[in-house]
ModelCIF file with pLDDT and N, C-alpha, C, O atoms, coordinates in Angstrom:
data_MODEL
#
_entry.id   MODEL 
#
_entity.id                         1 
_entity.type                       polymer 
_entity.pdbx_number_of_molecules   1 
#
_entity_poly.entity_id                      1 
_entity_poly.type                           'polypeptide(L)' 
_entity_poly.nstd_linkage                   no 
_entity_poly.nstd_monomer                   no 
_entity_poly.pdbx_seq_one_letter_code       
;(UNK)(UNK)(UNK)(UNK)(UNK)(UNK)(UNK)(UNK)(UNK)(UNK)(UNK)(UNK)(UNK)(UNK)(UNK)(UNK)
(UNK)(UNK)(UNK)(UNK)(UNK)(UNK)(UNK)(UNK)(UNK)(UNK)(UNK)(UNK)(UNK)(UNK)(UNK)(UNK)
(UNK)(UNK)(UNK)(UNK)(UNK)(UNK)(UNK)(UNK)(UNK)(UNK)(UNK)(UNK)(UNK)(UNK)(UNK)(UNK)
;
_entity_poly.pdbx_seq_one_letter_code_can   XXXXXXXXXXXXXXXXXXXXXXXXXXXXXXXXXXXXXXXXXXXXXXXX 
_entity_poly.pdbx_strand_id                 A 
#
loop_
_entity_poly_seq.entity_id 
_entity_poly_seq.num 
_entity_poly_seq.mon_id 
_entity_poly_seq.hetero 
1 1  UNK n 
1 2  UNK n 
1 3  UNK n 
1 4  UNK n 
1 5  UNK n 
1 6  UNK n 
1 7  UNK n 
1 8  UNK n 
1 9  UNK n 
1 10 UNK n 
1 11 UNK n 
1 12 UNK n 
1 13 UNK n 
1 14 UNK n 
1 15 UNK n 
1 16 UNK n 
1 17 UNK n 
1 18 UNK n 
1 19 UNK n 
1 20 UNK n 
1 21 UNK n 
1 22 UNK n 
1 23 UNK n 
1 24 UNK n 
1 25 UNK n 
1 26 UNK n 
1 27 UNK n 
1 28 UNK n 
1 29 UNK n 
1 30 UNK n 
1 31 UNK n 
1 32 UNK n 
1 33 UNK n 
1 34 UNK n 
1 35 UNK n 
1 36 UNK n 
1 37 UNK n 
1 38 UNK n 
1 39 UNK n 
1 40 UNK n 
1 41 UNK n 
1 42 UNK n 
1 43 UNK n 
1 44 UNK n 
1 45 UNK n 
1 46 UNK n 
1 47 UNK n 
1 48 UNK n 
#
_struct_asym.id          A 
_struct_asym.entity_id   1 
#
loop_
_ma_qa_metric.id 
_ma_qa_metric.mode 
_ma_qa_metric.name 
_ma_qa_metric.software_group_id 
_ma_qa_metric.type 
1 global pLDDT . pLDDT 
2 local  pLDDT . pLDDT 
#
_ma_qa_metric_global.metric_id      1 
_ma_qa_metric_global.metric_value   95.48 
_ma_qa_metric_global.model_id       1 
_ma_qa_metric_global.ordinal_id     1 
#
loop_
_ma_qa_metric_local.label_asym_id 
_ma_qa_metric_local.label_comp_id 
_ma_qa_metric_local.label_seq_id 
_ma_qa_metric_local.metric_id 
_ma_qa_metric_local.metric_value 
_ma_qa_metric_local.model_id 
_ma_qa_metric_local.ordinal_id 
A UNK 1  2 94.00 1 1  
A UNK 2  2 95.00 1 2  
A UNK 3  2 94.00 1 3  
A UNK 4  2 95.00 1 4  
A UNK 5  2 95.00 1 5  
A UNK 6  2 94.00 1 6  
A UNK 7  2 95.00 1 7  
A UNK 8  2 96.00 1 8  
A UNK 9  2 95.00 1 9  
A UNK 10 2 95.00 1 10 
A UNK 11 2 95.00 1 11 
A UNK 12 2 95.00 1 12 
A UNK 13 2 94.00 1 13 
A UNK 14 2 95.00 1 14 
A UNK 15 2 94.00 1 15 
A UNK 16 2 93.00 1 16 
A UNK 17 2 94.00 1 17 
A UNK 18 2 95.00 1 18 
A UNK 19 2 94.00 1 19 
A UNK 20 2 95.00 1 20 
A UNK 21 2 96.00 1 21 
A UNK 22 2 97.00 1 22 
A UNK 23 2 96.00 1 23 
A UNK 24 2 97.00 1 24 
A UNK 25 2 97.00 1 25 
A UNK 26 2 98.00 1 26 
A UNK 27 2 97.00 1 27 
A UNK 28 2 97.00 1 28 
A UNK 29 2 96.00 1 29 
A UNK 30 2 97.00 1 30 
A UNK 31 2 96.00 1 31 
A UNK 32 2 94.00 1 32 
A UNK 33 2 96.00 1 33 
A UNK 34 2 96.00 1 34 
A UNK 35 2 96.00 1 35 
A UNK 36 2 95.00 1 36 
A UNK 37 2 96.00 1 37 
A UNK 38 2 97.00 1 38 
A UNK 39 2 97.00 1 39 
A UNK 40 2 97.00 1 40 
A UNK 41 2 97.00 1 41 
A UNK 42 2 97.00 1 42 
A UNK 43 2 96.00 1 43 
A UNK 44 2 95.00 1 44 
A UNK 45 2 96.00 1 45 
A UNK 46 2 95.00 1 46 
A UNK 47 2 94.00 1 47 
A UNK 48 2 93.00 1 48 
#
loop_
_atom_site.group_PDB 
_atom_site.id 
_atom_site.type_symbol 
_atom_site.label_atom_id 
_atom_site.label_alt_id 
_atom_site.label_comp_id 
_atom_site.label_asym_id 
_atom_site.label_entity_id 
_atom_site.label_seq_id 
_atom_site.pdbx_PDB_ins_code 
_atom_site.Cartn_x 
_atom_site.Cartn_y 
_atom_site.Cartn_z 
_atom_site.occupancy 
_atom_site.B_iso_or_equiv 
_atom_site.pdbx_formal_charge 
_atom_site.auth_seq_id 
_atom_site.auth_comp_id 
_atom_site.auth_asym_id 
_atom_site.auth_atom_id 
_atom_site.pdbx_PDB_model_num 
ATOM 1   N N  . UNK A 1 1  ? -10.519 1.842   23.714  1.00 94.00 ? 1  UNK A N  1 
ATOM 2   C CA . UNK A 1 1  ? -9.672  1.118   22.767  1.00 94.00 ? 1  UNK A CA 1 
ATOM 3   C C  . UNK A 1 1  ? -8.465  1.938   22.302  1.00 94.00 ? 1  UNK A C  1 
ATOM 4   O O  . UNK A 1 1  ? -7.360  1.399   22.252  1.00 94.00 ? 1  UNK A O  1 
ATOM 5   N N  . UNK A 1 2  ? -8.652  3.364   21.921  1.00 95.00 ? 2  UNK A N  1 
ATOM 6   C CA . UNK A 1 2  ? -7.787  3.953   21.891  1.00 95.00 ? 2  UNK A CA 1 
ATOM 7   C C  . UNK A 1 2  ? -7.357  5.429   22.572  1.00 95.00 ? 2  UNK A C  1 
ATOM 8   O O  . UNK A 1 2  ? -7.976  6.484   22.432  1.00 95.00 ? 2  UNK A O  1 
ATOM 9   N N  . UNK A 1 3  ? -6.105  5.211   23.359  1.00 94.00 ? 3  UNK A N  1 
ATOM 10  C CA . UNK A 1 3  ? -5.872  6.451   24.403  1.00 94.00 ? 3  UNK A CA 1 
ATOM 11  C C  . UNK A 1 3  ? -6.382  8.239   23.778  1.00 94.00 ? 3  UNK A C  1 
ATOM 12  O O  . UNK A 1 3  ? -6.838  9.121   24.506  1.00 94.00 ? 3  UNK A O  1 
ATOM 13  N N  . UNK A 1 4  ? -6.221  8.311   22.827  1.00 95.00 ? 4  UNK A N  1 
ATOM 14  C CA . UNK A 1 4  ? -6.258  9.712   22.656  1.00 95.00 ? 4  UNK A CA 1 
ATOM 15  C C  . UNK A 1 4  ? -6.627  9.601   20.852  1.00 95.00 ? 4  UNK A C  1 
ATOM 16  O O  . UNK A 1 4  ? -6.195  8.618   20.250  1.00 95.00 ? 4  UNK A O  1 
ATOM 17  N N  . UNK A 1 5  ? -7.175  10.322  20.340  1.00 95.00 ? 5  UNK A N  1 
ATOM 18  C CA . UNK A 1 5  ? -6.933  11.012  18.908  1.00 95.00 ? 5  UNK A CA 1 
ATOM 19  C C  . UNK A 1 5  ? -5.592  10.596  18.029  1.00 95.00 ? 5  UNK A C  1 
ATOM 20  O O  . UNK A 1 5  ? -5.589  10.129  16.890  1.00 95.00 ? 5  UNK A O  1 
ATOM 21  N N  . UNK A 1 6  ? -4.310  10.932  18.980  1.00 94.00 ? 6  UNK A N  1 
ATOM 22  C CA . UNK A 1 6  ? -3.745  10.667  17.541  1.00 94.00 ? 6  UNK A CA 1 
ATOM 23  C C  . UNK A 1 6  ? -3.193  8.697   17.792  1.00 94.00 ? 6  UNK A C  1 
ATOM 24  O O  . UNK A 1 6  ? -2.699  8.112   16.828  1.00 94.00 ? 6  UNK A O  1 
ATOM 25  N N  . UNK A 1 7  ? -3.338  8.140   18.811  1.00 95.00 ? 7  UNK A N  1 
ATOM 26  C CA . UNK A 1 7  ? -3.377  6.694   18.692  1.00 95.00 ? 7  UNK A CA 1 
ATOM 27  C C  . UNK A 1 7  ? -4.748  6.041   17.977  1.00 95.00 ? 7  UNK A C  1 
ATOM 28  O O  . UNK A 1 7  ? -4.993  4.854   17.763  1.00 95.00 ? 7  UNK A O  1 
ATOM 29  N N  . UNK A 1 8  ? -5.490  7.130   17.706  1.00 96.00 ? 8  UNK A N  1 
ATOM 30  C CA . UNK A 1 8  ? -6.729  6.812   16.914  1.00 96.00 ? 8  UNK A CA 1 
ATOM 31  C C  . UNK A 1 8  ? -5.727  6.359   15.254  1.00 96.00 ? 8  UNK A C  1 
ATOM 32  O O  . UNK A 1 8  ? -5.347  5.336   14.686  1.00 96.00 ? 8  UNK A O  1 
ATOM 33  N N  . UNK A 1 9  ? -5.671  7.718   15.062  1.00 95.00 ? 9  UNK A N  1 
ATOM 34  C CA . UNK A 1 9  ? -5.257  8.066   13.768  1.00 95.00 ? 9  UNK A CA 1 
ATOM 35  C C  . UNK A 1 9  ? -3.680  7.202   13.634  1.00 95.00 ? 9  UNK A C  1 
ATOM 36  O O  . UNK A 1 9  ? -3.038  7.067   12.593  1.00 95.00 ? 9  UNK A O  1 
ATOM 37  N N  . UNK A 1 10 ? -3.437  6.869   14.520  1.00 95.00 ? 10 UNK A N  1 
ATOM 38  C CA . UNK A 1 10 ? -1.801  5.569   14.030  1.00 95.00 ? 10 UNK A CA 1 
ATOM 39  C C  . UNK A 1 10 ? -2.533  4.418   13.932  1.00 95.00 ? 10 UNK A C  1 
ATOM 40  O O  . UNK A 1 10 ? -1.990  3.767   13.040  1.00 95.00 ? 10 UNK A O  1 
ATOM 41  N N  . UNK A 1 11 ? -3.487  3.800   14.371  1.00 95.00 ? 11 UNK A N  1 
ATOM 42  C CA . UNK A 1 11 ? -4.333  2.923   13.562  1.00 95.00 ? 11 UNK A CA 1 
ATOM 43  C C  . UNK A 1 11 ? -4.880  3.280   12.622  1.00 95.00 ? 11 UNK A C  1 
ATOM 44  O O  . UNK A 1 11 ? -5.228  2.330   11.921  1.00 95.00 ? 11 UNK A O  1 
ATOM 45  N N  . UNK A 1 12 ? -5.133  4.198   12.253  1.00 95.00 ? 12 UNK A N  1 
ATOM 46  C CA . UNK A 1 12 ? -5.614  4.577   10.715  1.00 95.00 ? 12 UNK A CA 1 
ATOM 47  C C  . UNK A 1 12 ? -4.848  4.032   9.543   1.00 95.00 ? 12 UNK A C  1 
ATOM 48  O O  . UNK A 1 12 ? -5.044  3.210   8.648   1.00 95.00 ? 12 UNK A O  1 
ATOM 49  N N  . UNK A 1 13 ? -3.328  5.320   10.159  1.00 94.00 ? 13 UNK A N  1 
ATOM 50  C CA . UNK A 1 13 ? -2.103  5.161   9.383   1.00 94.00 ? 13 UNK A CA 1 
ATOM 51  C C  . UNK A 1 13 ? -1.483  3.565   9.123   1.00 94.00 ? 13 UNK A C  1 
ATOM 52  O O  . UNK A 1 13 ? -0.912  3.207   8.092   1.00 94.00 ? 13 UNK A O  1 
ATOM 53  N N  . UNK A 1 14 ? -1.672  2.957   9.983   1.00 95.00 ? 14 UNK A N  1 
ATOM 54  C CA . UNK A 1 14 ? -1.014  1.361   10.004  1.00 95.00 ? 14 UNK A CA 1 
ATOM 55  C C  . UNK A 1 14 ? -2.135  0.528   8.943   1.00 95.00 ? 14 UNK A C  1 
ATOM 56  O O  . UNK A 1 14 ? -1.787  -0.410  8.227   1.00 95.00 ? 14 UNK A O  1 
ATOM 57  N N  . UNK A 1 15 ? -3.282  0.977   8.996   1.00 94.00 ? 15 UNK A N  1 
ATOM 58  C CA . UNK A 1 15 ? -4.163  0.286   7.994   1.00 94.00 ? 15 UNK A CA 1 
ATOM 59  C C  . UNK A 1 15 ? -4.257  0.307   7.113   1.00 94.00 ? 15 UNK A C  1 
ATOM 60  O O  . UNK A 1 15 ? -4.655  -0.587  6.366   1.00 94.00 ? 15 UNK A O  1 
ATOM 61  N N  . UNK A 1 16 ? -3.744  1.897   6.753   1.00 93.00 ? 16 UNK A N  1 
ATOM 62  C CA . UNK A 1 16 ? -3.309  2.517   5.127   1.00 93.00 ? 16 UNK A CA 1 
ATOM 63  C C  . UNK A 1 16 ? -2.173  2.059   4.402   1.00 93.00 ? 16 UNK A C  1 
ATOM 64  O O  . UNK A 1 16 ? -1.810  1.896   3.237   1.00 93.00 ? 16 UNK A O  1 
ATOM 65  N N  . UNK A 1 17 ? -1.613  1.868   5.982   1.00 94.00 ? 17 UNK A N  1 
ATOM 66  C CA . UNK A 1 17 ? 0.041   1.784   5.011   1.00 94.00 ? 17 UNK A CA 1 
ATOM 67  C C  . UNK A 1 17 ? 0.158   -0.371  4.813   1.00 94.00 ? 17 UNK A C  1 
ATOM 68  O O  . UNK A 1 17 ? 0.945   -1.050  4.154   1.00 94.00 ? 17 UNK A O  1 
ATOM 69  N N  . UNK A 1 18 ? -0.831  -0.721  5.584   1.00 95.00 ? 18 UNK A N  1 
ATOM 70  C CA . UNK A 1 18 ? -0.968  -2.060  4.982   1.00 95.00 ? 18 UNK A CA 1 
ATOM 71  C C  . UNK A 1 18 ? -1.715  -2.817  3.756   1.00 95.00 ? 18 UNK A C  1 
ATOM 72  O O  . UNK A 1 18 ? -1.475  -3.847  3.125   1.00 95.00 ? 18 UNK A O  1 
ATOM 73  N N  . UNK A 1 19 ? -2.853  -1.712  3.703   1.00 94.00 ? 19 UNK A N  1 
ATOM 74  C CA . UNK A 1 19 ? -4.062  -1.754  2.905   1.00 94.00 ? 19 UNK A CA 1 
ATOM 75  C C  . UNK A 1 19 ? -3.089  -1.813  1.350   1.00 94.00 ? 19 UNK A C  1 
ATOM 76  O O  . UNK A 1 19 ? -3.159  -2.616  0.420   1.00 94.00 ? 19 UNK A O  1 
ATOM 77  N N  . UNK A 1 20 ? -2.161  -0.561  1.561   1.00 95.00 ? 20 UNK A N  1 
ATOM 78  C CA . UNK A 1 20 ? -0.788  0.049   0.086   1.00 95.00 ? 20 UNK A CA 1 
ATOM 79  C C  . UNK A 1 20 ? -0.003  -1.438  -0.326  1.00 95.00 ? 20 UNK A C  1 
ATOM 80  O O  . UNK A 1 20 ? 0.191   -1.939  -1.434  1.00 95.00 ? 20 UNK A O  1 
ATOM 81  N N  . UNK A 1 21 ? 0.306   -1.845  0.847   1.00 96.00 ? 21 UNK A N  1 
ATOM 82  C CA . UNK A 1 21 ? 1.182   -2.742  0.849   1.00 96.00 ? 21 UNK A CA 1 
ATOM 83  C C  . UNK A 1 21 ? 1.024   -3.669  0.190   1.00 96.00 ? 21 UNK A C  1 
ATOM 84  O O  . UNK A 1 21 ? 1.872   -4.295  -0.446  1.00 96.00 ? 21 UNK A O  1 
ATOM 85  N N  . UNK A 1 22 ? -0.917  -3.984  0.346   1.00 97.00 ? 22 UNK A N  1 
ATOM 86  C CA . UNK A 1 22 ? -1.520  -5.476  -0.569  1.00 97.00 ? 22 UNK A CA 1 
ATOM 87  C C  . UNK A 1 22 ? -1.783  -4.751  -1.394  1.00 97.00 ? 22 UNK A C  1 
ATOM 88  O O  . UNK A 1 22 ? -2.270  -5.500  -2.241  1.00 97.00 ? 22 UNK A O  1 
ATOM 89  N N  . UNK A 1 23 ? -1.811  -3.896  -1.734  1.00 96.00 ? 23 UNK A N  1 
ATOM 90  C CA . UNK A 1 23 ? -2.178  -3.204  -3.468  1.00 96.00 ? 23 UNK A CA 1 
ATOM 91  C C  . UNK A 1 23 ? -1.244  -3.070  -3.573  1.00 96.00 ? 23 UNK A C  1 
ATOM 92  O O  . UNK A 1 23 ? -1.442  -3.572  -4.679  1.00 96.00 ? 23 UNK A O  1 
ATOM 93  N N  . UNK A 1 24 ? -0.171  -2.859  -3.556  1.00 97.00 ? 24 UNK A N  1 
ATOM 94  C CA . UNK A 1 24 ? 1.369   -2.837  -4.663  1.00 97.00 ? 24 UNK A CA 1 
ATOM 95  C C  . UNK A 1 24 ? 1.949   -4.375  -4.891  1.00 97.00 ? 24 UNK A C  1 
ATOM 96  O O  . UNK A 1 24 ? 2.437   -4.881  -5.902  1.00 97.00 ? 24 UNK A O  1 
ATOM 97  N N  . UNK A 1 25 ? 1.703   -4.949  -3.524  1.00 97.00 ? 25 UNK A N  1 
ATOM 98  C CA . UNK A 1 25 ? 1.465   -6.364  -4.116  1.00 97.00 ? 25 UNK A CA 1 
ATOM 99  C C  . UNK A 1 25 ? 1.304   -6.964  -5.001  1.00 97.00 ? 25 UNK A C  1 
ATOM 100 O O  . UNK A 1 25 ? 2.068   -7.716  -5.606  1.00 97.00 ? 25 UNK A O  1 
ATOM 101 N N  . UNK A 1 26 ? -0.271  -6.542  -5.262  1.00 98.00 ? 26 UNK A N  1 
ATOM 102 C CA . UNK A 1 26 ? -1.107  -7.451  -6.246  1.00 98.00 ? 26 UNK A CA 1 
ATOM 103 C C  . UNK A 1 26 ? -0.914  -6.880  -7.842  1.00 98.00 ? 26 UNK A C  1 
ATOM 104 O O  . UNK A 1 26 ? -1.347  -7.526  -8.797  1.00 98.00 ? 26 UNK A O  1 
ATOM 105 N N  . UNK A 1 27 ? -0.268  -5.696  -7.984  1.00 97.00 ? 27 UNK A N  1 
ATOM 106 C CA . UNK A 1 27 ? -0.279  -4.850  -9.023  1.00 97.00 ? 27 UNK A CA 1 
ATOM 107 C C  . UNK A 1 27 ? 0.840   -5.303  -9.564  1.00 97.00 ? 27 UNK A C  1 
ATOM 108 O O  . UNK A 1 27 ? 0.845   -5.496  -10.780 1.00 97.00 ? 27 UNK A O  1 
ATOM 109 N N  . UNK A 1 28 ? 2.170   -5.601  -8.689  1.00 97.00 ? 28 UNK A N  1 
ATOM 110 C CA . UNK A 1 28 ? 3.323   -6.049  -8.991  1.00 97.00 ? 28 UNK A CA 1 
ATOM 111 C C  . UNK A 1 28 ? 3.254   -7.314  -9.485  1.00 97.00 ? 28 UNK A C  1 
ATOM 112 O O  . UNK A 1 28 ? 3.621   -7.445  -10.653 1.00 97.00 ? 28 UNK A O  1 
ATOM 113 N N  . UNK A 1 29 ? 2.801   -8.486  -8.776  1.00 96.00 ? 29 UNK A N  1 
ATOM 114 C CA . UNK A 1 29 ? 2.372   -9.432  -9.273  1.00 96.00 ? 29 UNK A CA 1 
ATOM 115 C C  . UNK A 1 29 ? 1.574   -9.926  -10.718 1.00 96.00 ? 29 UNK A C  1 
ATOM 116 O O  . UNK A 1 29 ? 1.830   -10.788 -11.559 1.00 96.00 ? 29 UNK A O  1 
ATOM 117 N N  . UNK A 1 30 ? 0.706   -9.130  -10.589 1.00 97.00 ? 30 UNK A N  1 
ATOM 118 C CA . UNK A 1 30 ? 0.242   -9.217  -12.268 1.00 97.00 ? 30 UNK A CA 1 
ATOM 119 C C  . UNK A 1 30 ? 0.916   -8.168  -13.391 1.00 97.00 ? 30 UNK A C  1 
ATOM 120 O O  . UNK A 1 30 ? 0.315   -7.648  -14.331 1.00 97.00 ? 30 UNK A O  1 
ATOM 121 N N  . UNK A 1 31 ? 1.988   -8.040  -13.122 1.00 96.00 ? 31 UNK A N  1 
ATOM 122 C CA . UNK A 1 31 ? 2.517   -7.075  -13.990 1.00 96.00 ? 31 UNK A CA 1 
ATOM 123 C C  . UNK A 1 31 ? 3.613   -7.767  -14.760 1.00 96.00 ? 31 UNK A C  1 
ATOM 124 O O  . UNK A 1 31 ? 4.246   -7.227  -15.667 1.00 96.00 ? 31 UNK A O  1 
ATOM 125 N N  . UNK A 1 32 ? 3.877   -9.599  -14.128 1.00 94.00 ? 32 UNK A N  1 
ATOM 126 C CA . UNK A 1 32 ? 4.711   -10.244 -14.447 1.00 94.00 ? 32 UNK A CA 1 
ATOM 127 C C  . UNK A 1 32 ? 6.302   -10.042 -14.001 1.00 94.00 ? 32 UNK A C  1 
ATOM 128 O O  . UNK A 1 32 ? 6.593   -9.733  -12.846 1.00 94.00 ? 32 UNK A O  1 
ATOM 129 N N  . UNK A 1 33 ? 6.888   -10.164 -14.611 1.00 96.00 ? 33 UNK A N  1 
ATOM 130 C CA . UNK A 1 33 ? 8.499   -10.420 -14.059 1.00 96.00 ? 33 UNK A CA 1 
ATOM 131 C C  . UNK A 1 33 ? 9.507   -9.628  -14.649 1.00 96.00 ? 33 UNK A C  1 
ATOM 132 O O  . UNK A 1 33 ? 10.676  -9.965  -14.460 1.00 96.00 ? 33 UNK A O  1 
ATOM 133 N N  . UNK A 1 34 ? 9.189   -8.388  -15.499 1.00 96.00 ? 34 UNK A N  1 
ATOM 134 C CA . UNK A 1 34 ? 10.197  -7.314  -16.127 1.00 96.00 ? 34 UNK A CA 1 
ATOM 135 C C  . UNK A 1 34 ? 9.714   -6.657  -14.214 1.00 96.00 ? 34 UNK A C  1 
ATOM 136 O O  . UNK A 1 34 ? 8.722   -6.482  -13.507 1.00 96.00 ? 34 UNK A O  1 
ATOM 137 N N  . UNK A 1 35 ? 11.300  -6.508  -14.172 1.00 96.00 ? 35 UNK A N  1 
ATOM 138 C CA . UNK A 1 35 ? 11.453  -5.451  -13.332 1.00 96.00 ? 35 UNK A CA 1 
ATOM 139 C C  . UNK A 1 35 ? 11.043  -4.005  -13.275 1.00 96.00 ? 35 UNK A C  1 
ATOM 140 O O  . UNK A 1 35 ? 10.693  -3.427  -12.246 1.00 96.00 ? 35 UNK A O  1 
ATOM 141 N N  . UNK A 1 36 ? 11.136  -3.359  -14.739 1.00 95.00 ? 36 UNK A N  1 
ATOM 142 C CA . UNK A 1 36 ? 10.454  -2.311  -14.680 1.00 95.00 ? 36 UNK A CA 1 
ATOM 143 C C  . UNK A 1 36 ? 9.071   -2.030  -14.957 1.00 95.00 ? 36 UNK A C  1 
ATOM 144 O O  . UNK A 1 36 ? 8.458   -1.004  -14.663 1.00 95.00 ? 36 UNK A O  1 
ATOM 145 N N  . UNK A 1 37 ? 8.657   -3.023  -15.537 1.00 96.00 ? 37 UNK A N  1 
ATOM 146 C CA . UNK A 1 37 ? 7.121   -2.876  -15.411 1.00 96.00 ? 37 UNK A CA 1 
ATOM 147 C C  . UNK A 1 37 ? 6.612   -3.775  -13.899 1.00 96.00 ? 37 UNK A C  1 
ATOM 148 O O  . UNK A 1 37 ? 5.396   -3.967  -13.873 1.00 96.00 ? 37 UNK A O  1 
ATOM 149 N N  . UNK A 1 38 ? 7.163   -4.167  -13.030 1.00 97.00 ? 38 UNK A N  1 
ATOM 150 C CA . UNK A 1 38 ? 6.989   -4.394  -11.689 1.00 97.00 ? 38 UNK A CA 1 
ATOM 151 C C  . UNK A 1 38 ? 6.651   -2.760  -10.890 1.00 97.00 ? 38 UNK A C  1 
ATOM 152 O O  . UNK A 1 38 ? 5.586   -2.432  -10.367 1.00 97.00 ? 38 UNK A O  1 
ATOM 153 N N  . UNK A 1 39 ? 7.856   -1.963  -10.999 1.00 97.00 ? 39 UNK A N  1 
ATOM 154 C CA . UNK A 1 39 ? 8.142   -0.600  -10.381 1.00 97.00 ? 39 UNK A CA 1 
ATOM 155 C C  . UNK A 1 39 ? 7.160   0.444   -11.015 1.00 97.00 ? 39 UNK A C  1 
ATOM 156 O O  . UNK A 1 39 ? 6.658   1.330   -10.324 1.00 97.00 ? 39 UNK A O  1 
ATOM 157 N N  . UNK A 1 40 ? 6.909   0.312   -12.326 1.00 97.00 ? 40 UNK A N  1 
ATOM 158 C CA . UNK A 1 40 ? 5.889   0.804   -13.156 1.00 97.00 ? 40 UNK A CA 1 
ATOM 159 C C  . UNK A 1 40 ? 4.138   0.876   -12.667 1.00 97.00 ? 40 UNK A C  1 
ATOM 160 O O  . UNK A 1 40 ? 3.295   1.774   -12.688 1.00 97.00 ? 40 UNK A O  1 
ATOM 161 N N  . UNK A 1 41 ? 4.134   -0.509  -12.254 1.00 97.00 ? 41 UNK A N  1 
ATOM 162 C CA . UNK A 1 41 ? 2.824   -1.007  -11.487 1.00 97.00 ? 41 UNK A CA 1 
ATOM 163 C C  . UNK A 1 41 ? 2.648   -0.446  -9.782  1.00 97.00 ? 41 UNK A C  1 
ATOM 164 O O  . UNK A 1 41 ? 1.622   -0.238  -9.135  1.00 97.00 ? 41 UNK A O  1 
ATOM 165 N N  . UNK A 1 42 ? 3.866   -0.333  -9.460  1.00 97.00 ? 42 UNK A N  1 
ATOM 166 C CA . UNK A 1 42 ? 3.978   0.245   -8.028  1.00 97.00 ? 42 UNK A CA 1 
ATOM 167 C C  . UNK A 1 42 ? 3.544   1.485   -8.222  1.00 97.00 ? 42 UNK A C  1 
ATOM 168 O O  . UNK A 1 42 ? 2.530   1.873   -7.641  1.00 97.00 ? 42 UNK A O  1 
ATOM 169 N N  . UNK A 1 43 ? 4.189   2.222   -8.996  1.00 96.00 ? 43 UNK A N  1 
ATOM 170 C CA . UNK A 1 43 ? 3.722   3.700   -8.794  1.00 96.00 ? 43 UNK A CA 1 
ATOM 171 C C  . UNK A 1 43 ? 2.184   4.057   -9.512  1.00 96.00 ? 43 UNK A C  1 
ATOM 172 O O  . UNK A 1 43 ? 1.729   5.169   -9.244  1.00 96.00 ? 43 UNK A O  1 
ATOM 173 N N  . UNK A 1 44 ? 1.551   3.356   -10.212 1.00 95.00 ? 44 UNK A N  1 
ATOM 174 C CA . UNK A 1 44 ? -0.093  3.498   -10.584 1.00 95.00 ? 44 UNK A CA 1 
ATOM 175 C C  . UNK A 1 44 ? -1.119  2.827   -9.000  1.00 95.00 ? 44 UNK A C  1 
ATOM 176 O O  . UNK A 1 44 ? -2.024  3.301   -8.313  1.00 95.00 ? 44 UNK A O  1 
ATOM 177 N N  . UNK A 1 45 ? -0.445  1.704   -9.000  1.00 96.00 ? 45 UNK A N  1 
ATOM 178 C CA . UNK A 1 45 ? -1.285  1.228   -7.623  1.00 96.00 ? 45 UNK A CA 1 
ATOM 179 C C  . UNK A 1 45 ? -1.496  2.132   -6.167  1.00 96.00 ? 45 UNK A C  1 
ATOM 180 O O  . UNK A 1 45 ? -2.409  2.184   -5.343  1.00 96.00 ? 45 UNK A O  1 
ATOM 181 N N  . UNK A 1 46 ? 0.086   2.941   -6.321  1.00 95.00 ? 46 UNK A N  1 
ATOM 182 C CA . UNK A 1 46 ? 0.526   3.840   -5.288  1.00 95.00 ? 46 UNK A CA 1 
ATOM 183 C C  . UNK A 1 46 ? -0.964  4.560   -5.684  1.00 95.00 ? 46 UNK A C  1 
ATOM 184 O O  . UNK A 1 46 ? -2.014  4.310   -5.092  1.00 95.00 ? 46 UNK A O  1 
ATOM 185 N N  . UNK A 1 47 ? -0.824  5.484   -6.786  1.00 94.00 ? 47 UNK A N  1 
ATOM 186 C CA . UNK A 1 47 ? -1.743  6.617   -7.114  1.00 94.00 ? 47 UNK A CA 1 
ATOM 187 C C  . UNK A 1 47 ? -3.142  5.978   -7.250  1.00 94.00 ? 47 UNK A C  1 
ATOM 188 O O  . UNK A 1 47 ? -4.099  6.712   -7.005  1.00 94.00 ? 47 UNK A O  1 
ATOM 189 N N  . UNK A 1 48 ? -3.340  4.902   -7.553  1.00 93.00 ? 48 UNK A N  1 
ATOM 190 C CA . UNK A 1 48 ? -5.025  4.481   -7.377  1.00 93.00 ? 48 UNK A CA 1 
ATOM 191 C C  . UNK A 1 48 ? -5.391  4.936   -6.123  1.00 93.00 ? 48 UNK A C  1 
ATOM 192 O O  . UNK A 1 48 ? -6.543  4.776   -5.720  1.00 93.00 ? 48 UNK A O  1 
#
């Protein structure tokens, strides 16, 4: 399924960096519609 180790680990990376993607999402989203508490929520979700 996957050629070598690090095409292992770029499916890793692609899962992480999608997995981030629906958690800054969802963080942004319930954080309502001030822009800075949007960006506010990004960077706690980032660090969860």
């Amino acid at each position: 399924h996957f050629r070598d180790r690090d095409h292992l680990l770029a499916a890793v990376a692609t899962a992480a960096a999608r997995e981030l993607t629906e958690a800054v999402r969802a963080a942004t989203d319930a954080a309502g519609a001030d822009p800075a508490d949007r960006f506010a929520a990004a960077g706690s979700a980032y660090l969860r």
